[in-house]
Every structure is written in C-alpha cells, then in structure tokens.
C-alpha atoms as a PDB file:
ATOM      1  CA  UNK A   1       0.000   0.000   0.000  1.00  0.00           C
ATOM      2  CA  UNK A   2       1.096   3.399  -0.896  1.00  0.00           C
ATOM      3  CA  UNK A   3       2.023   6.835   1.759  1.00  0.00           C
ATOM      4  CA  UNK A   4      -0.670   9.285   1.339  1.00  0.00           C
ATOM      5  CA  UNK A   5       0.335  13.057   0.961  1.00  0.00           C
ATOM      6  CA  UNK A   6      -1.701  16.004   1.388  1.00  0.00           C
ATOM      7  CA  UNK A   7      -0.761  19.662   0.506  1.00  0.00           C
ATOM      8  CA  UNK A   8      -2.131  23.143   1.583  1.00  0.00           C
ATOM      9  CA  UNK A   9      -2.007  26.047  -0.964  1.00  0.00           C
ATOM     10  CA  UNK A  10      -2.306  29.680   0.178  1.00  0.00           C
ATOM     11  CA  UNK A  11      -4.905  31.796  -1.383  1.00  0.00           C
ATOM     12  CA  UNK A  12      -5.218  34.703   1.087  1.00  0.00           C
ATOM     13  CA  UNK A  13      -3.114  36.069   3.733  1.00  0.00           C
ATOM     14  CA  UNK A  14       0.136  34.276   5.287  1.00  0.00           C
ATOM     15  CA  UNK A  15      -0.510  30.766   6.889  1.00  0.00           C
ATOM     16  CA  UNK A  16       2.358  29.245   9.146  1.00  0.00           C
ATOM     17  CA  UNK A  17       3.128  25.438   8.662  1.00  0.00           C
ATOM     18  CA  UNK A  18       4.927  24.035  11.348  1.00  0.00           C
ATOM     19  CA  UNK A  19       6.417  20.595  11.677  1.00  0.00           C
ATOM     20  CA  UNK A  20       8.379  17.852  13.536  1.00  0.00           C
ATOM     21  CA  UNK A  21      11.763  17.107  11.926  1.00  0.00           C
ATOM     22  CA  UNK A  22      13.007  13.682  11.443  1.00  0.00           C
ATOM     23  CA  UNK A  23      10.741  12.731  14.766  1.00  0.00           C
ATOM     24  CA  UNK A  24      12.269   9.466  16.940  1.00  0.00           C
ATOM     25  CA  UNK A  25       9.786   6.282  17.805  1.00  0.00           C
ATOM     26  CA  UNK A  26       9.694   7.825  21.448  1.00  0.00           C
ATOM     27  CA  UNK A  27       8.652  11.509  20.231  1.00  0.00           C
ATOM     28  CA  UNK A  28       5.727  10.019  17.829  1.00  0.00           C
ATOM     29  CA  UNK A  29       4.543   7.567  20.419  1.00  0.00           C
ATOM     30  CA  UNK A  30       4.827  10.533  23.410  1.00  0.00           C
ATOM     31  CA  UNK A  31       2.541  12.837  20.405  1.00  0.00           C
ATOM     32  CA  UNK A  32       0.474  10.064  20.012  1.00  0.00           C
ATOM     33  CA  UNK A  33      -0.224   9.473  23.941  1.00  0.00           C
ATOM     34  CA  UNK A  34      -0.952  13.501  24.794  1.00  0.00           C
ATOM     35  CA  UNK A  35      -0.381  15.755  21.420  1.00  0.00           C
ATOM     36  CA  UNK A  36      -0.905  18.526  23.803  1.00  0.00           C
ATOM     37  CA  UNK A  37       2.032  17.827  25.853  1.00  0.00           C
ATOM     38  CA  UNK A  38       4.655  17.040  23.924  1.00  0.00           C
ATOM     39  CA  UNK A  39       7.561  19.763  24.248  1.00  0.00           C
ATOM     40  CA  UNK A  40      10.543  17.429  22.622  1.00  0.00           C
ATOM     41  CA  UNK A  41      11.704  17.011  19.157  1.00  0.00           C
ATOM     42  CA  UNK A  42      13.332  19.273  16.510  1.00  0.00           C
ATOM     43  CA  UNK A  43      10.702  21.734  15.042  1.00  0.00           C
ATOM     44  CA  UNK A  44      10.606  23.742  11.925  1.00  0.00           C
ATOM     45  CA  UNK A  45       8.222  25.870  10.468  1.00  0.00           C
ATOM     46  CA  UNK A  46       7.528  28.503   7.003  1.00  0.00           C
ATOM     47  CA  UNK A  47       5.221  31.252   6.831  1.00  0.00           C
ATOM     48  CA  UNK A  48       3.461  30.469   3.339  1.00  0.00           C
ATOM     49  CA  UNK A  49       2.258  33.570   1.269  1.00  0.00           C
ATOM     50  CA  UNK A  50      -0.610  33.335  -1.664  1.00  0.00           C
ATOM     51  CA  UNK A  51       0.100  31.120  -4.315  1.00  0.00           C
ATOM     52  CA  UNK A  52       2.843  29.019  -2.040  1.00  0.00           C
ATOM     53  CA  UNK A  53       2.132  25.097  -1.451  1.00  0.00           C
ATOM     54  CA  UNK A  54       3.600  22.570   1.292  1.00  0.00           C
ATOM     55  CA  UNK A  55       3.183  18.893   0.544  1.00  0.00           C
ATOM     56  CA  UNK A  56       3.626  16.805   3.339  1.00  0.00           C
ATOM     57  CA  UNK A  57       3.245  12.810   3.895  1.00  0.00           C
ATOM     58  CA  UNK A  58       0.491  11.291   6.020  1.00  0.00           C
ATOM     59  CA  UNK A  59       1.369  10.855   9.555  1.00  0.00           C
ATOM     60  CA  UNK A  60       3.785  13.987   9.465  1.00  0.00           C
ATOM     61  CA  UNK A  61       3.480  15.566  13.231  1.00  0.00           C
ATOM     62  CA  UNK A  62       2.325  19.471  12.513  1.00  0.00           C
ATOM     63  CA  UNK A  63       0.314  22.715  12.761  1.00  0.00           C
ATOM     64  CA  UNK A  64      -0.524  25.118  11.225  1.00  0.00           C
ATOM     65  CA  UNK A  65      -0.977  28.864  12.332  1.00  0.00           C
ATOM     66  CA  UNK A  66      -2.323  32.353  11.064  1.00  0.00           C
ATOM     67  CA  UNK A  67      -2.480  36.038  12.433  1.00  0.00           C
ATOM     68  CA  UNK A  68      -5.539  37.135  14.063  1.00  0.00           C
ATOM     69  CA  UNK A  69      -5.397  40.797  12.648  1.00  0.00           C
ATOM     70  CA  UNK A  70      -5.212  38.650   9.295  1.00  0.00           C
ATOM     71  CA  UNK A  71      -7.973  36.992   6.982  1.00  0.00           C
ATOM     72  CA  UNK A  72      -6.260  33.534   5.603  1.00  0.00           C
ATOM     73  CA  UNK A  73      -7.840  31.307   3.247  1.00  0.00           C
ATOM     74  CA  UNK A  74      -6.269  28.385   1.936  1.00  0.00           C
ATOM     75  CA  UNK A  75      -6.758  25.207   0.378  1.00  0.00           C
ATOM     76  CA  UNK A  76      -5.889  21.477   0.961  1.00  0.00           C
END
C-alpha cells in the first residue's frame, strides 16, 4: 500500500506550517499518547504567502498557524 500526501495552498493572507523534523519512535509515540504535551523534538516551520504550497506525507506531526489581525484562506 502506498504513503498518502496532502498539501495546503495559500490563497489569502500568510498561513504558518509548522512541523516535527526527522521525529524518533519515542517523540511520535509521546505525540500520540498527549499531542498537547509534547515539548521534545526538533521543530521547523515557514510562513506560506498566496500562491505558495507545502506537501507533506500522512502521519507527518504538525500545525498550522495564522495572524488574528489577518484573513487567511487556503486550500488542501
């Protein structure tokens, strides 16, 4: 069976996409016990603008993130 990928495309605004970099077994089984309390791992992140795209495999450990004083749309 094949990964699936998704993507998210800015249309609007700036959207942040933030990830977890090369996570170990223990960080994705510690994300997968309490997401909310994880504070390990190496984290990256890009502030997309219109037109930009991130792809990104299934399973990939991330967030994304916007500006309040800022109307984002984007697609996925």
């Amino acid at each position: 069976m094949a990964d699936l990928a998704t993507w998210i495309t800015v249309q609007e605004g700036r959207l942040g996409f933030a990830w977890m970099s090369r996570p170990t077994r223990d960080e994705k089984d510690e994300w997968i016990a309490d997401p909310h309390t994880l504070t390990t791992g190496s984290w990256r992140y890009a502030v997309l603008s219109p037109g930009q795209t991130v792809a990104f495999d299934s399973g990939t450990i991330c967030f994304i993130f916007c500006l309040r004083r800022e109307q984002t749309l984007a697609l996925s």
